[in-house]
Protein backbone atom coordinates (compact mmCIF):
# COMPACT_ATOMS: atom_id res chain seq x y z
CA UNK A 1 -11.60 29.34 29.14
CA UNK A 2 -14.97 28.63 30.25
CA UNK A 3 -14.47 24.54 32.11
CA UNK A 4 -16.38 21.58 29.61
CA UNK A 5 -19.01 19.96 32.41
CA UNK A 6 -19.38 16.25 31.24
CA UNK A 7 -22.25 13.84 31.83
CA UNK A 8 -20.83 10.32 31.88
CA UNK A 9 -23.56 8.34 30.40
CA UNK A 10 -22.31 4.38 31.26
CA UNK A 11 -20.77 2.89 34.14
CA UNK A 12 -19.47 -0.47 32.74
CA UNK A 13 -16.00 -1.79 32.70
CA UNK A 14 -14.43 0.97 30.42
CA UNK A 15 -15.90 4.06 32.37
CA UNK A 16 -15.13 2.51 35.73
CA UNK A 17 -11.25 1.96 34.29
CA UNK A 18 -10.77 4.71 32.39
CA UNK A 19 -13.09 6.89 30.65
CA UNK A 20 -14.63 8.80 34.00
CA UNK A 21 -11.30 9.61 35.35
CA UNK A 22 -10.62 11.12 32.12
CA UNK A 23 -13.39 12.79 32.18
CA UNK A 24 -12.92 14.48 35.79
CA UNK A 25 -9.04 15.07 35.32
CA UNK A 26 -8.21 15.97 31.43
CA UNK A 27 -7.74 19.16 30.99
CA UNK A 28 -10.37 22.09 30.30
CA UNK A 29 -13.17 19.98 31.90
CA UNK A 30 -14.85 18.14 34.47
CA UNK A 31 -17.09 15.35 35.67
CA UNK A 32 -20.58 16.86 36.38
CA UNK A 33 -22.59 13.74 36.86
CA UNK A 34 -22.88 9.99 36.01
CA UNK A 35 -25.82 8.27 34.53
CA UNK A 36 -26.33 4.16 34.71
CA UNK A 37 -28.48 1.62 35.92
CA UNK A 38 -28.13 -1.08 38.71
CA UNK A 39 -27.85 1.69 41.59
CA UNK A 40 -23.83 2.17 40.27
CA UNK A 41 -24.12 5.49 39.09
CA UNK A 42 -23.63 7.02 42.61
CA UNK A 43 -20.30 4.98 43.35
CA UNK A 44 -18.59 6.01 40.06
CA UNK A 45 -19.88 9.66 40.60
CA UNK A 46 -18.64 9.81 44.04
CA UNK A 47 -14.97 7.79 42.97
CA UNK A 48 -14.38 11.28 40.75
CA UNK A 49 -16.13 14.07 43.04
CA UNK A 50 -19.16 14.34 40.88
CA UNK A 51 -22.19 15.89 42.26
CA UNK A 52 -24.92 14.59 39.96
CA UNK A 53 -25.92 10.67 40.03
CA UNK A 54 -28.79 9.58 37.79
CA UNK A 55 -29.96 6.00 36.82
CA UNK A 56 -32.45 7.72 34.07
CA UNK A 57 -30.87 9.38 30.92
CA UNK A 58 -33.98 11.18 30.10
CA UNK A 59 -34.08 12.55 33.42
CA UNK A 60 -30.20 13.40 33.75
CA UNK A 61 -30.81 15.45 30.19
CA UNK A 62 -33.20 17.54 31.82
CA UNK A 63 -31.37 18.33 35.33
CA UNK A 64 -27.81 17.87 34.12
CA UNK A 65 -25.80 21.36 34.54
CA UNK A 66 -23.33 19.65 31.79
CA UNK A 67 -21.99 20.77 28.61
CA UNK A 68 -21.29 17.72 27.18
CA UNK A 69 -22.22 13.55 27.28
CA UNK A 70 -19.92 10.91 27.08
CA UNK A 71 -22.13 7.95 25.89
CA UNK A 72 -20.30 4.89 27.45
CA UNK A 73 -22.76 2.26 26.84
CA UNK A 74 -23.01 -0.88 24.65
CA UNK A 75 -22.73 -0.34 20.90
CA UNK A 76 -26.27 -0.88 20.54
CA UNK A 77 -27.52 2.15 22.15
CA UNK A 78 -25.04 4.64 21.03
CA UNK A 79 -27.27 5.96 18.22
CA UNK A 80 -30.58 6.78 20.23
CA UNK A 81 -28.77 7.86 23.16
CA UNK A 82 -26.20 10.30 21.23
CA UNK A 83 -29.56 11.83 19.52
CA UNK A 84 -30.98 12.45 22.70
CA UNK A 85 -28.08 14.08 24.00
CA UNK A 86 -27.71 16.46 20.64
CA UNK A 87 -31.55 16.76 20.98
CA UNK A 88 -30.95 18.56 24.60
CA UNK A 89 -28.12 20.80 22.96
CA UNK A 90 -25.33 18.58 24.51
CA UNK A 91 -21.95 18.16 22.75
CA UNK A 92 -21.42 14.26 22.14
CA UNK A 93 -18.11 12.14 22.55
CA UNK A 94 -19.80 8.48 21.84
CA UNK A 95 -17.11 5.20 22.84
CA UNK A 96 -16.32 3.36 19.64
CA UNK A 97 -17.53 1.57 17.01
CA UNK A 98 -19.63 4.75 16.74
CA UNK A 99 -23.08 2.97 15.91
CA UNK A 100 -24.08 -0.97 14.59
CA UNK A 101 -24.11 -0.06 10.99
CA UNK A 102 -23.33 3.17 9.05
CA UNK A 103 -26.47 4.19 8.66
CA UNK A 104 -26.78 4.44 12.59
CA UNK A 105 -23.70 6.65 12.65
CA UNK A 106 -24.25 8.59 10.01
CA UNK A 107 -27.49 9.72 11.90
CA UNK A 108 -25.67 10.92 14.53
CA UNK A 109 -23.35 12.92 12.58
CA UNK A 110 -26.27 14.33 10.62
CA UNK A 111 -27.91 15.32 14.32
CA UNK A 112 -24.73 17.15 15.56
CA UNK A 113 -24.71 18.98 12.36
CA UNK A 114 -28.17 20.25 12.04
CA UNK A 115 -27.69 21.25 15.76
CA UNK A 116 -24.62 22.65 15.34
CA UNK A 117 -22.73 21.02 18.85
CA UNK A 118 -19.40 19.07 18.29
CA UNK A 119 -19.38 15.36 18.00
CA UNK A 120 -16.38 12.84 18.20
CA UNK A 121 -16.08 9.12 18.59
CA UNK A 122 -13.63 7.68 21.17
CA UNK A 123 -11.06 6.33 19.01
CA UNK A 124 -8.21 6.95 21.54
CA UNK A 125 -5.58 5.72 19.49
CA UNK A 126 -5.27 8.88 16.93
CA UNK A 127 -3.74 10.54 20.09
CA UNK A 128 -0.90 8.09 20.43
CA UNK A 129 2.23 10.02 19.63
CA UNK A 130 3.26 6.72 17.34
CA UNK A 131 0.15 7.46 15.24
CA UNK A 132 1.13 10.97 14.84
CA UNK A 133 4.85 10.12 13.82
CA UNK A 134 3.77 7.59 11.56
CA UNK A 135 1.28 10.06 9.54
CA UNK A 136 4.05 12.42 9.61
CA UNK A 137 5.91 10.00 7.90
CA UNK A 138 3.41 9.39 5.49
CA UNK A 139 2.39 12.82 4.73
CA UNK A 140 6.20 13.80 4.42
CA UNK A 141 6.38 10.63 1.72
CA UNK A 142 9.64 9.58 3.92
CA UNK A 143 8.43 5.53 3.54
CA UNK A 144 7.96 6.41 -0.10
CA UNK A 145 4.97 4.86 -2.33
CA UNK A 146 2.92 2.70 0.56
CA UNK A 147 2.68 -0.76 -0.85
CA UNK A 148 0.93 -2.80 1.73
CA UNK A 149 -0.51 -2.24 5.34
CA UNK A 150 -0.68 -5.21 7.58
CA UNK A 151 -2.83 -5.60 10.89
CA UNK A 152 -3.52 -8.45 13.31
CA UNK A 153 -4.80 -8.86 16.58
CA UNK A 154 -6.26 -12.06 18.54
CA UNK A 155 -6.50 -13.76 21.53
CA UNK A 156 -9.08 -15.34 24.16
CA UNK A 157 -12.51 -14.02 24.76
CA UNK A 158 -15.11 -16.61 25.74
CA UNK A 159 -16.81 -14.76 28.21
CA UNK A 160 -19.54 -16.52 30.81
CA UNK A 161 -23.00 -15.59 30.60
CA UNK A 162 -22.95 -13.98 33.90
CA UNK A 163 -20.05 -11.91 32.58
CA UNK A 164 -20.56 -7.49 32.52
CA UNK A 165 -18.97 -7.53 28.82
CA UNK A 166 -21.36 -10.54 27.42
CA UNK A 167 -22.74 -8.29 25.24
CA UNK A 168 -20.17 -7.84 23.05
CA UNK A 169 -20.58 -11.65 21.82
CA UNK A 170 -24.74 -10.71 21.51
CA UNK A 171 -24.93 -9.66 17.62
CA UNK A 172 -27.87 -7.28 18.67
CA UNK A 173 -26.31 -5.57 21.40
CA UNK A 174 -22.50 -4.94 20.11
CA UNK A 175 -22.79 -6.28 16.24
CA UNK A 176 -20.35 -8.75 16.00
CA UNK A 177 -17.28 -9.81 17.55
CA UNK A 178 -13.63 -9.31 17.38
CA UNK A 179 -14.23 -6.62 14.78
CA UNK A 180 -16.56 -4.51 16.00
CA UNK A 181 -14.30 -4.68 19.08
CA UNK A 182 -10.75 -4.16 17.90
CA UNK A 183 -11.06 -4.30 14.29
CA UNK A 184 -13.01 -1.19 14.64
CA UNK A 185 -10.15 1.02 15.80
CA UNK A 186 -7.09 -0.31 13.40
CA UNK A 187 -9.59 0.38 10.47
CA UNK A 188 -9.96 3.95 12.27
CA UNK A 189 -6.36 4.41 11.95
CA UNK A 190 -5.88 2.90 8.34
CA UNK A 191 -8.47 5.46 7.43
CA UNK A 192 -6.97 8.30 9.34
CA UNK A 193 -3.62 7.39 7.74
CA UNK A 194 -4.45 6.48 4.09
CA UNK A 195 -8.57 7.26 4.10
CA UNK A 196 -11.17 4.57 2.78
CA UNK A 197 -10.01 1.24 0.78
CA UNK A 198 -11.40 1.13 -2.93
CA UNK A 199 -12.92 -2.79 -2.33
CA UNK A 200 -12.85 -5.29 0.55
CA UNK A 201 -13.00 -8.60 0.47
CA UNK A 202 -13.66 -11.01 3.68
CA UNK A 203 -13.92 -14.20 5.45
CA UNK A 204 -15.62 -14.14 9.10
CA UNK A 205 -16.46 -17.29 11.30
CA UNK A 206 -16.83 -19.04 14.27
CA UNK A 207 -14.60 -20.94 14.77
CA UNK A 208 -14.01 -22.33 18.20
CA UNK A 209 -16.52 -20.48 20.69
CA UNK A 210 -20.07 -20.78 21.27
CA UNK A 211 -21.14 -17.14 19.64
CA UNK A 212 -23.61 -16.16 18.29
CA UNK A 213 -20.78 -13.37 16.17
CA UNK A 214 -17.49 -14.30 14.35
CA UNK A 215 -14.28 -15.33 16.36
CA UNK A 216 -12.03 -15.24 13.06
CA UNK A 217 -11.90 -12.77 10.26
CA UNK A 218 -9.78 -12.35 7.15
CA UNK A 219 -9.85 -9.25 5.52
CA UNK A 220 -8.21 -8.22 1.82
CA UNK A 221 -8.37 -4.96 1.07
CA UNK A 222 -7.35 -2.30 -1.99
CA UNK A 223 -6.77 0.95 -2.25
CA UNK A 224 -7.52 3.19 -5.82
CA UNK A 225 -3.73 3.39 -6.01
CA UNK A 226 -3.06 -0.23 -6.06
CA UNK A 227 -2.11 -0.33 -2.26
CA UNK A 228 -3.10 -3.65 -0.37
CA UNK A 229 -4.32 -4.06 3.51
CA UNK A 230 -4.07 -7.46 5.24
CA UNK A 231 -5.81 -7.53 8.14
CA UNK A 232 -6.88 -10.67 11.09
CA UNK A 233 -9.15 -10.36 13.98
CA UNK A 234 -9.86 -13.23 16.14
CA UNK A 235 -11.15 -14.38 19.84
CA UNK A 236 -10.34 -18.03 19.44
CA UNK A 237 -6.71 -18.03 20.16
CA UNK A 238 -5.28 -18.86 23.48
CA UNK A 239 -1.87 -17.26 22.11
CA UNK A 240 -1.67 -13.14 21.91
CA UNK A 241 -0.59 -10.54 19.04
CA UNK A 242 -1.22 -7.42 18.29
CA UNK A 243 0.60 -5.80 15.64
CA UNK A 244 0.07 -2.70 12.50
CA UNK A 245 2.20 -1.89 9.88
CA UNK A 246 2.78 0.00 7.10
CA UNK A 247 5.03 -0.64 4.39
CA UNK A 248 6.54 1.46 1.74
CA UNK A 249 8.88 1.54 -1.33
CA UNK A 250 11.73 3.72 0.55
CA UNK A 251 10.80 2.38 3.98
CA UNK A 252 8.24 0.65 6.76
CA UNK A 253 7.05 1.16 10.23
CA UNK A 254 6.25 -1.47 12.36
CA UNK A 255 4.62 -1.08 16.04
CA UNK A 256 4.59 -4.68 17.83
CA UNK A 257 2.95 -4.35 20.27
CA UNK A 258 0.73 -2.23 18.35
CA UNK A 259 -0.43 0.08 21.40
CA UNK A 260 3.12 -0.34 23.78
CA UNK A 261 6.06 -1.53 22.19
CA UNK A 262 8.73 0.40 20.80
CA UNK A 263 8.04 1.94 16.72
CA UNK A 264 10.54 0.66 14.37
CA UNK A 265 11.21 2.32 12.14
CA UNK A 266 12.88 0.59 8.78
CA UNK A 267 15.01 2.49 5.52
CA UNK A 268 17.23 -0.39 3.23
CA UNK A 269 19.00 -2.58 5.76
CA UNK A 270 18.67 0.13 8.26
CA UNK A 271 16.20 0.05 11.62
CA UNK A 272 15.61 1.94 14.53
CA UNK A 273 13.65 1.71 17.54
CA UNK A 274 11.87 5.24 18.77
CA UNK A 275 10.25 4.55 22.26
CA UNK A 276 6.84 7.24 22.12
CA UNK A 277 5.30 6.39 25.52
CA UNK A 278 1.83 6.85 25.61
CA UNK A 279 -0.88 8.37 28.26
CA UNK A 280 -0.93 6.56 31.68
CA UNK A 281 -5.08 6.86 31.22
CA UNK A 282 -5.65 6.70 27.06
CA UNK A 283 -8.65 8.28 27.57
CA UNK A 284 -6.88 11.54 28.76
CA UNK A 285 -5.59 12.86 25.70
CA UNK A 286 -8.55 12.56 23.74
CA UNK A 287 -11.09 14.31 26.19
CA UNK A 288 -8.53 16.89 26.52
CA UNK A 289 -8.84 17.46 23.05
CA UNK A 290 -12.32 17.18 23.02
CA UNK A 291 -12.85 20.29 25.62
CA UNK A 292 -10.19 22.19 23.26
CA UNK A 293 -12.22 21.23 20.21
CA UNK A 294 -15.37 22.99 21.75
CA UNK A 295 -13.77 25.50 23.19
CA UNK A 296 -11.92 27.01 20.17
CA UNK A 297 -14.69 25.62 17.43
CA UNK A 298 -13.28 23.24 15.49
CA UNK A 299 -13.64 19.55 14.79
CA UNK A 300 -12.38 16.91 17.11
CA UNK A 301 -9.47 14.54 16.97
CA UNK A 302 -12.45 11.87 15.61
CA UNK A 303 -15.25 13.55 14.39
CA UNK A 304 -18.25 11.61 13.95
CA UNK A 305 -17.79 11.95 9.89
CA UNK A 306 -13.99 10.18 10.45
CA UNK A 307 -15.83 7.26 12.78
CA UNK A 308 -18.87 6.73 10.15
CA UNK A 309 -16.67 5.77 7.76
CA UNK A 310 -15.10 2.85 9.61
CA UNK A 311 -18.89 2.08 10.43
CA UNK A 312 -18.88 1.57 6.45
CA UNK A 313 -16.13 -0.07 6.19
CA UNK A 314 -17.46 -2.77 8.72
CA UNK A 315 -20.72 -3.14 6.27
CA UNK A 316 -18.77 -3.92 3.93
CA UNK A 317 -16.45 -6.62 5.75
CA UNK A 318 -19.62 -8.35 6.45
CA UNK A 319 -21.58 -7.66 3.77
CA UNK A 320 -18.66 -9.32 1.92
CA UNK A 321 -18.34 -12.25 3.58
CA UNK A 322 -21.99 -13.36 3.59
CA UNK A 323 -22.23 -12.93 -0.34
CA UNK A 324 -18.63 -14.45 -0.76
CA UNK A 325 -17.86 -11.43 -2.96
CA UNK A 326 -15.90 -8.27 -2.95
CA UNK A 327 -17.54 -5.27 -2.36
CA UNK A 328 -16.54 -1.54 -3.89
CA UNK A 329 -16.65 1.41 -1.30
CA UNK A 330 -18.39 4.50 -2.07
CA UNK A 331 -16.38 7.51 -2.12
């Protein structure tokens, strides 16, 4: 099988952690060059053997010998740089939320189609093994009739203005706050479980820190079938959670911690605990994928068209709270 060569485009905090030792180690690929600004592209290239360093995208597209481009940069220029990448017949794999607003992520997917290379957004989690054991679950209809899904995560981020990740609290660079941080990927798992809610109706504000985005949100949600979603974001918290489940007429699943804690599993009066360990690097299992995807021709773990629709689904959270009304999903 002919060896994915990845361009890592974005050498912040997640690509230095994670995403470019992915990138060099998962299976049926490799690292082929970095691309960033501030003179760091050579480091991170030379960390993970790469033999291409570029601090110009345009020019990196042009001399790259890769296959494929991871675009690791803030939310804000995931669009235009994933359409330059598909415009130089690159495969994309673009970090999550996929753009700022649907609209921007539908583009993308529209771009990848026309051009006919395979696109996926890096929403890591639909590798966990608890996310496949729960959808088994689901699909099986062992937890019966699902009645209610309920999601929260918050803690602390006030970050200085000095800070790498201060763009996530800059509405024009990342597009809001907790939600378009975290938020982004439980709604990419409620809608890879149970697809798009029929209506959504929200509350987001700032609450405690200086922000230009939301450091609270309350989200309602239904489903055509009657099934409700609770769901709480929030950066203004010096106490933790993080926490999903899913509730049904037979049975529920609870993961708590959401991303590391056992899966209980629920029936009557009955529970059980199932450790599924996940990935020392997250990012692993979902490149590894991604090189499969290409390399057989089909459609990632995350396609863009799976990731646009949690781009909707964020519209509408806003859009919701701003008019103080709920708002009906298209189908």
């Amino acid at each position: 099988m002919h060896e994915i060569k990845w361009l890592c485009a974005g050498t912040g905090d997640l690509v230095k952690k994670r995403a470019a030792a992915a990138l060099a180690s998962a299976e049926g690929g490799c690292l082929a060059g970095v691309c960033g600004g501030g003179g760091r592209a050579p480091a991170v290239a030379e960390a993970h053997n790469a033999p291409e360093a570029y601090d110009n995208l345009g020019e990196a597209l042009r001399r790259t010998q890769a296959d494929a481009v991871y675009v690791g940069t803030p939310v804000d220029r995931h669009r235009d740089e994933a359409l330059r990448a598909i415009a130089a017949g690159k495969h994309v794999l673009v970090e999550k939320p996929l753009g700022l607003t649907g609209d921007d992520a539908k583009q993308i997917t529209d771009a990848a189609g026309d051009a006919g290379v395979t696109a996926g957004c890096a929403y890591y989690r639909r590798t966990f093994p608890r996310y496949g054991h729960l959808k088994k679950l689901i699909d099986e209809g062992a937890l019966g009739r699902i009645v209610l899904v309920r999601t929260a995560c918050w803690g602390w981020f006030d970050p200085a203005l000095d800070d790498p990740k201060r763009w996530r609290v800059e509405k024009a660079r990342g597009g809001g706050g907790p939600l378009m941080d975290m938020g982004c990927h439980m709604f990419d798992l409620l809608i890879g479980l149970l697809g798009l809610p029929a209506t959504v109706f929200a509350r987001c504000a700032t609450l405690v820190q200086d922000s230009e985005v939301e450091d609270s949100s309350a989200i309602a949600m239904t489903y055509a079938d009657g099934a409700q979603v609770l769901a709480t974001f929030g950066w203004n918290s010096k106490t933790w959670t993080h926490e999903f489940e899913v509730v049904g007429s037979e049975g529920k699943v609870k993961w708590f911690p959401a991303d590391t804690g056992n899966v209980v599993v629920t029936r009557g009066r009955d529970t059980e605990e199932i450790e599924l360990a996940n990935a020392g690097n997250v990012h692993e299992p979902l490149v590894a994928d991604f090189n499969a995807a290409v390399a057989e021709g089909r459609e990632p773990v995350c396609p863009t068209a799976e990731a646009v629709k949690t781009n909707r689904l964020l519209d509408a959270i806003y859009a919701s709270s701003a008019t103080g009304q709920p708002i009906t999903l298209s189908r």
